[in-house]
N, C-alpha and C. Protein backbone atom coordinates (compact mmCIF):
# COMPACT_ATOMS: atom_id res chain seq x y z
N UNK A 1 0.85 -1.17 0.00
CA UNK A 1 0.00 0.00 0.00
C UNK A 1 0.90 1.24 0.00
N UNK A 2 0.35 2.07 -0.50
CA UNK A 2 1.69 3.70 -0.84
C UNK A 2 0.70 4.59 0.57
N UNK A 3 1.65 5.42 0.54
CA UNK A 3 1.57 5.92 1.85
C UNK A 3 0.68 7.05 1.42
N UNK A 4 -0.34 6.91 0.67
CA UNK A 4 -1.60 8.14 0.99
C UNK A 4 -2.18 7.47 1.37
N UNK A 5 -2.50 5.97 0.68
CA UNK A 5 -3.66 5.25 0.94
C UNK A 5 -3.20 5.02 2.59
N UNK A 6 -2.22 4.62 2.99
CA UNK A 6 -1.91 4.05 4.43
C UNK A 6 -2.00 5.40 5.48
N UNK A 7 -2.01 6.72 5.29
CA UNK A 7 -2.25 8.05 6.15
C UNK A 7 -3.50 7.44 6.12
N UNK A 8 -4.27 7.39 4.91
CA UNK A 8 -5.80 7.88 5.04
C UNK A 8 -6.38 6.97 6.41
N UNK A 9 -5.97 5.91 5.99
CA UNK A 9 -6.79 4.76 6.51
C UNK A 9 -6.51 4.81 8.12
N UNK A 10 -5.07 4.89 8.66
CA UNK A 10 -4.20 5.22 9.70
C UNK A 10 -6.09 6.07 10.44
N UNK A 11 -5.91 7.16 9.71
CA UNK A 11 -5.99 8.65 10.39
C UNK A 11 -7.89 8.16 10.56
N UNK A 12 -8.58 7.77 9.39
CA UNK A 12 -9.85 7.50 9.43
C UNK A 12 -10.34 6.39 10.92
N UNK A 13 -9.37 5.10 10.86
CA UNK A 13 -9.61 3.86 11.63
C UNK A 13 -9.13 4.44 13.12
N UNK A 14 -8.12 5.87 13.08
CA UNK A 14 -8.11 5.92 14.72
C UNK A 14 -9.18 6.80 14.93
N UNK A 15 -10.12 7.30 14.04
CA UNK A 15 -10.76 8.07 15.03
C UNK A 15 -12.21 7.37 15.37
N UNK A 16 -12.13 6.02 14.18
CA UNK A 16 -13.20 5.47 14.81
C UNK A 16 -13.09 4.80 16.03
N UNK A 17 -11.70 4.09 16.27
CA UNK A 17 -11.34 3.74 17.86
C UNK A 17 -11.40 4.89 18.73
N UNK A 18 -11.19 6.09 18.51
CA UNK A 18 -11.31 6.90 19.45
C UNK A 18 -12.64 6.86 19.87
N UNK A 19 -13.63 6.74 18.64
CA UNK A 19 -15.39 7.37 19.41
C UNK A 19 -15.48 5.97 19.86
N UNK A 20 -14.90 4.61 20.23
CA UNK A 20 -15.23 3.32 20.39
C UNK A 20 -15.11 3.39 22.12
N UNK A 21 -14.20 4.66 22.69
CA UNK A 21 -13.80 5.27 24.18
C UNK A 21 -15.19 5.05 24.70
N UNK A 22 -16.22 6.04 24.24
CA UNK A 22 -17.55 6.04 24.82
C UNK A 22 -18.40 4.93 25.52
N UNK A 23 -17.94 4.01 23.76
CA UNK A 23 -19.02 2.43 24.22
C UNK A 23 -17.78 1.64 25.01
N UNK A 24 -16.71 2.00 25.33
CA UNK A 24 -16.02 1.65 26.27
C UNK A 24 -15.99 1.65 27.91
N UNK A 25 -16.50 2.92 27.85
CA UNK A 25 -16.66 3.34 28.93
C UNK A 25 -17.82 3.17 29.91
N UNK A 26 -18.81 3.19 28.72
CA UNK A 26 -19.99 2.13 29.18
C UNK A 26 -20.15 0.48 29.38
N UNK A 27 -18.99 -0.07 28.77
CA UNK A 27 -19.10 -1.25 29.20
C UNK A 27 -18.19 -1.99 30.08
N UNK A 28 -16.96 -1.04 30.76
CA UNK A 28 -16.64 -1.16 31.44
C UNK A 28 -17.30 -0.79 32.68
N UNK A 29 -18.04 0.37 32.72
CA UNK A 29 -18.87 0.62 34.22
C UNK A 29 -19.89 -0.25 34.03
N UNK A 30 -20.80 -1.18 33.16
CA UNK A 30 -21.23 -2.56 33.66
C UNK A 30 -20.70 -3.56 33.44
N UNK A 31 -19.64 -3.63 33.28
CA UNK A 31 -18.31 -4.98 33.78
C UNK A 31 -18.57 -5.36 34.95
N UNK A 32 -18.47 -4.49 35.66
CA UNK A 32 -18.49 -4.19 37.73
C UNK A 32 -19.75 -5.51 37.61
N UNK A 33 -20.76 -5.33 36.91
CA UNK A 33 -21.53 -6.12 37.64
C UNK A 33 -21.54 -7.71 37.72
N UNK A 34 -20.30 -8.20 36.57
CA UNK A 34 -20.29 -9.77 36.40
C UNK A 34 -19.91 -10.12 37.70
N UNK A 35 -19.62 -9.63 38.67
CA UNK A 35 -19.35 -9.87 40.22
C UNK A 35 -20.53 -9.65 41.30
N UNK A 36 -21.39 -9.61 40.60
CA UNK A 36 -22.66 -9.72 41.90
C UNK A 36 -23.04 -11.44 42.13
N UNK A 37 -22.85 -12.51 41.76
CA UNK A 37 -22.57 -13.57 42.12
C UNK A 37 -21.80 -13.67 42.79
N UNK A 38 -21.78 -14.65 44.33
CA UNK A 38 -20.96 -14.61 45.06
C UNK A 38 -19.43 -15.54 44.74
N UNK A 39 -20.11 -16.11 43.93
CA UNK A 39 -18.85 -17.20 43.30
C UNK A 39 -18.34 -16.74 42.30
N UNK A 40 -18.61 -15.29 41.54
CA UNK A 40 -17.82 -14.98 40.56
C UNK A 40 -16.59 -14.37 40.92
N UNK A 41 -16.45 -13.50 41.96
CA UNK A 41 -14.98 -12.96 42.90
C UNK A 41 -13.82 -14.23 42.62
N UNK A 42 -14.47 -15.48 42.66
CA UNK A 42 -13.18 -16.70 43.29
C UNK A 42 -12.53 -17.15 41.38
N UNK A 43 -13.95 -16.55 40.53
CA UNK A 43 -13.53 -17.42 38.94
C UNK A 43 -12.46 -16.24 38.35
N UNK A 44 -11.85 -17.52 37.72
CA UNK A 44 -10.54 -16.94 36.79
C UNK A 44 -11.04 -16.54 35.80
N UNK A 45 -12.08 -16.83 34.73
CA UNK A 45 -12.35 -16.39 34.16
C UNK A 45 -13.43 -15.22 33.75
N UNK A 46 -13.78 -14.89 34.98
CA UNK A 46 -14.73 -13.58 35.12
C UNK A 46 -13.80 -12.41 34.92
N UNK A 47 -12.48 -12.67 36.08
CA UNK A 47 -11.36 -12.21 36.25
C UNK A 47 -10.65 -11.70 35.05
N UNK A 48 -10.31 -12.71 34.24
CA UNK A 48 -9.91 -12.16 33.10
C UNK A 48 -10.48 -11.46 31.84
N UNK A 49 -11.93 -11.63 31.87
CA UNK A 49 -12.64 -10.96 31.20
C UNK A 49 -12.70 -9.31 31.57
N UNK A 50 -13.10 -9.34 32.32
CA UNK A 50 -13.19 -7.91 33.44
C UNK A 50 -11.95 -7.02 32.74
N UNK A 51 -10.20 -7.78 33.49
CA UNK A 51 -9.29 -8.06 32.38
C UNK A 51 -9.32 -7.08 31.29
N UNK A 52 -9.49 -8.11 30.53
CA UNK A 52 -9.32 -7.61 28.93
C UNK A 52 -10.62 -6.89 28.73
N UNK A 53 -11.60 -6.20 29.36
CA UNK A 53 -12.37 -5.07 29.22
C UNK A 53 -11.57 -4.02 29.44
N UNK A 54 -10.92 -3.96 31.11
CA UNK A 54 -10.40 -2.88 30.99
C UNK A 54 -8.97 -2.27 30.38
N UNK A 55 -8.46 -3.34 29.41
CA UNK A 55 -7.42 -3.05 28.74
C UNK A 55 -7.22 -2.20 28.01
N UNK A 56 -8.73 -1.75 26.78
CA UNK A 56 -9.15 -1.42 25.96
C UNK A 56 -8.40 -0.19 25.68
N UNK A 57 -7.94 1.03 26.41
CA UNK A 57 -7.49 2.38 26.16
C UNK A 57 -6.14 1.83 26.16
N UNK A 58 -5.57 1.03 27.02
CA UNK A 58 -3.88 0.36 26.85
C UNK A 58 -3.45 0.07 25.37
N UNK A 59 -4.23 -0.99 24.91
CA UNK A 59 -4.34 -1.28 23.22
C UNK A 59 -4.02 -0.48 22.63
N UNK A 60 -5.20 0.84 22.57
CA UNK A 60 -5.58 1.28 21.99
C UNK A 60 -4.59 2.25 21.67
N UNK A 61 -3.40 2.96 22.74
CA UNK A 61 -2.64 3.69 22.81
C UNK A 61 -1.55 2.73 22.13
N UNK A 62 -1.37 2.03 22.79
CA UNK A 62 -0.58 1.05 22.09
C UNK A 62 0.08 1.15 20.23
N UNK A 63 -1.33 0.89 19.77
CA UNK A 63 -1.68 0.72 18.27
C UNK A 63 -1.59 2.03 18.28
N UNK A 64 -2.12 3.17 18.55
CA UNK A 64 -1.33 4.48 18.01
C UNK A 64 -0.29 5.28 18.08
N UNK A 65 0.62 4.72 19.05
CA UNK A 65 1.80 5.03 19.09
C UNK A 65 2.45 4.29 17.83
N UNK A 66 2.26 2.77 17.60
CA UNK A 66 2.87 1.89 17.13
C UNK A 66 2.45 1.70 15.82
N UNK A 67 1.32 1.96 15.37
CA UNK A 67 1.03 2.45 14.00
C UNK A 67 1.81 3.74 13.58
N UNK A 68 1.63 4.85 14.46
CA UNK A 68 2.73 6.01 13.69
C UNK A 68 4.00 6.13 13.54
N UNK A 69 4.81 5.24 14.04
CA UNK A 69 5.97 4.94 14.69
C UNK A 69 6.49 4.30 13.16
N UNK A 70 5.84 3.20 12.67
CA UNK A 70 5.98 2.16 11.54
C UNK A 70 6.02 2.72 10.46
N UNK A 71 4.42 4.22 10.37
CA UNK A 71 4.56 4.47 9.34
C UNK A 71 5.83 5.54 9.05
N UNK A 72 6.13 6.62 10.49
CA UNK A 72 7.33 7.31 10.05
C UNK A 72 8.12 6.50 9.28
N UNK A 73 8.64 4.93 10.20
CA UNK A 73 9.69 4.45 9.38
C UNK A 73 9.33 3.38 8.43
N UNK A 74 8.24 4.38 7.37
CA UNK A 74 8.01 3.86 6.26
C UNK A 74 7.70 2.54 5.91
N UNK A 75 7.15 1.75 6.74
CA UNK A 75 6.92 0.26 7.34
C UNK A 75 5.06 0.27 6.87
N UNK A 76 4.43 0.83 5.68
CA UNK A 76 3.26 0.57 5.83
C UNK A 76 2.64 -0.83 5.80
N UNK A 77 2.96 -1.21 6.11
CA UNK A 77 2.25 -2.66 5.89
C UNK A 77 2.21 -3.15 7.39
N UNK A 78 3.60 -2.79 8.19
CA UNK A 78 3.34 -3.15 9.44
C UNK A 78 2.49 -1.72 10.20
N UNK A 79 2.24 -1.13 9.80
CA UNK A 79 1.53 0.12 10.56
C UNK A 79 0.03 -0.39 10.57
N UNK A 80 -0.39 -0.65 9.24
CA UNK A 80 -1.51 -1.20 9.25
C UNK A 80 -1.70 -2.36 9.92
N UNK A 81 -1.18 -3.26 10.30
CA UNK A 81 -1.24 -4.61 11.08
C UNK A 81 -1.31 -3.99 12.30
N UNK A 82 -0.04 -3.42 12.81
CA UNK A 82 0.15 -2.49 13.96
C UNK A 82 -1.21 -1.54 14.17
N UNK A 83 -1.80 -1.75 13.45
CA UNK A 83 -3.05 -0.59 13.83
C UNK A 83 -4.12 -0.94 14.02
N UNK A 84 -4.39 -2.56 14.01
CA UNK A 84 -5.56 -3.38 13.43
C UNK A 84 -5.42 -3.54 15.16
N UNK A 85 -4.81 -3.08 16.15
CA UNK A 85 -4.63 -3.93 17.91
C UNK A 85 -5.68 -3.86 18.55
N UNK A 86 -6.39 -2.56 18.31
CA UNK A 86 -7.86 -2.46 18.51
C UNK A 86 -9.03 -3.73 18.61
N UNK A 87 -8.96 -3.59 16.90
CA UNK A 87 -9.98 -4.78 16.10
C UNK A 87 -10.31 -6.10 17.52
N UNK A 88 -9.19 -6.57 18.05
CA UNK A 88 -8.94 -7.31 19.35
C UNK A 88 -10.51 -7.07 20.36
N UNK A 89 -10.51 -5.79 21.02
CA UNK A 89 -11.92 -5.57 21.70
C UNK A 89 -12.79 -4.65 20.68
N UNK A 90 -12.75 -4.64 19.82
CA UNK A 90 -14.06 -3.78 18.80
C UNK A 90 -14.88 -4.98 18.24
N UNK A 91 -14.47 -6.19 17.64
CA UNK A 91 -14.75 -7.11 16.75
C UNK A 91 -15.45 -8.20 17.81
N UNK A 92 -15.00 -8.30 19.08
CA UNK A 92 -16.08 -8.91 20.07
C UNK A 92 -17.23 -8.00 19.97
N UNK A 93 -16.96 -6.98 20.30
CA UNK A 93 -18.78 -6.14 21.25
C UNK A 93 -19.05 -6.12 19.84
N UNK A 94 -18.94 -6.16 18.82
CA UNK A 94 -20.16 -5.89 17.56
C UNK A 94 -20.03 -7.18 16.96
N UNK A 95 -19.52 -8.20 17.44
CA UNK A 95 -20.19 -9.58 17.41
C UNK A 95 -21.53 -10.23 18.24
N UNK A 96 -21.36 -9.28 19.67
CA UNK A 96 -22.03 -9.38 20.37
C UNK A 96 -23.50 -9.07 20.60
N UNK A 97 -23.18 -7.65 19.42
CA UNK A 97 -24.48 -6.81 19.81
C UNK A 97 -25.20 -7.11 18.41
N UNK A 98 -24.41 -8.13 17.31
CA UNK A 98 -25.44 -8.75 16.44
C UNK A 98 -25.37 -9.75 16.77
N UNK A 99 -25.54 -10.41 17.48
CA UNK A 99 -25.89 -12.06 17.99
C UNK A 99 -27.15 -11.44 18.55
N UNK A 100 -27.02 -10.07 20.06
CA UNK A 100 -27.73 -9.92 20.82
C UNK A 100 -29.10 -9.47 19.79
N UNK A 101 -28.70 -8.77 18.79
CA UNK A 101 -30.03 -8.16 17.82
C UNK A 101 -30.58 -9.56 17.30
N UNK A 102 -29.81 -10.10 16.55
CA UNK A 102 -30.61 -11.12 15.83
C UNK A 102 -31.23 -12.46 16.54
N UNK A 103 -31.09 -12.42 17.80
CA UNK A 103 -31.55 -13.94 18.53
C UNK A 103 -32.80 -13.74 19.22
C-alpha cells in the first residue's frame, strides 16, 4: 500500500477507535456487575474478562503510538497490522451486539 492510501486509513480507523472510548466506557462501568454472584470474585475467568475489558485504552494507545511509529519508518504494511490492535476488543462487542439483535 503507498503511503496516501496508508495516512488515510491510519488517520480515518483511529478516530473510529477513538469514538469506540464512549461504548467503552460504558461497558466497562457494567463490567463491575459480572461480580454480583458470590462465586464470581473466586472465577478466573470472570477475572480475566473484566481483564481484557479494561485493557481497551492500553491497546488502543498502544496501536497508536505503534502504528505512527511504523509508518514514520516507512513500514506501511506493518503500521496497518500495527493498527488493526484495537480490532482485538471492537470485533467482540459488535459480534455481540449482532448475535444480541438477531436472537
Amino acid at each position: 500500500m503507498n503511503r496516501k492510501k496508508t495516512l488515510t486509513v491510519l488517520i480515518a480507523s483511529q478516530i473510529i477507535y477513538l469514538l469506540f472510548i464512549a461504548v467503552w466506557l460504558f461497558v466497562s462501568a457494567m463490567s463491575v456487575m459480572m461480580f454480583d454472584s458470590a462465586d464470581a470474585t473466586g472465577d478466573a475467568l470472570t477475572w480475566l474478562i473484566f481483564i481484557y475489558i479494561l485493557l481497551y485504552p492500553a491497546g488502543l494507545l498502544a496501536a497508536l503510538i505503534g502504528g505512527w511509529v511504523l509508518f514514520y519508518r516507512r513500514s506501511y504494511k506493518g503500521a496497518l497490522v500495527w493498527n488493526g490492535v484495537p480490532l482485538l476488543w471492537v470485533m467482540p462487542l459488535l459480534g455481540f451486539l449482532v448475535y444480541a439483535q438477531f436472537s
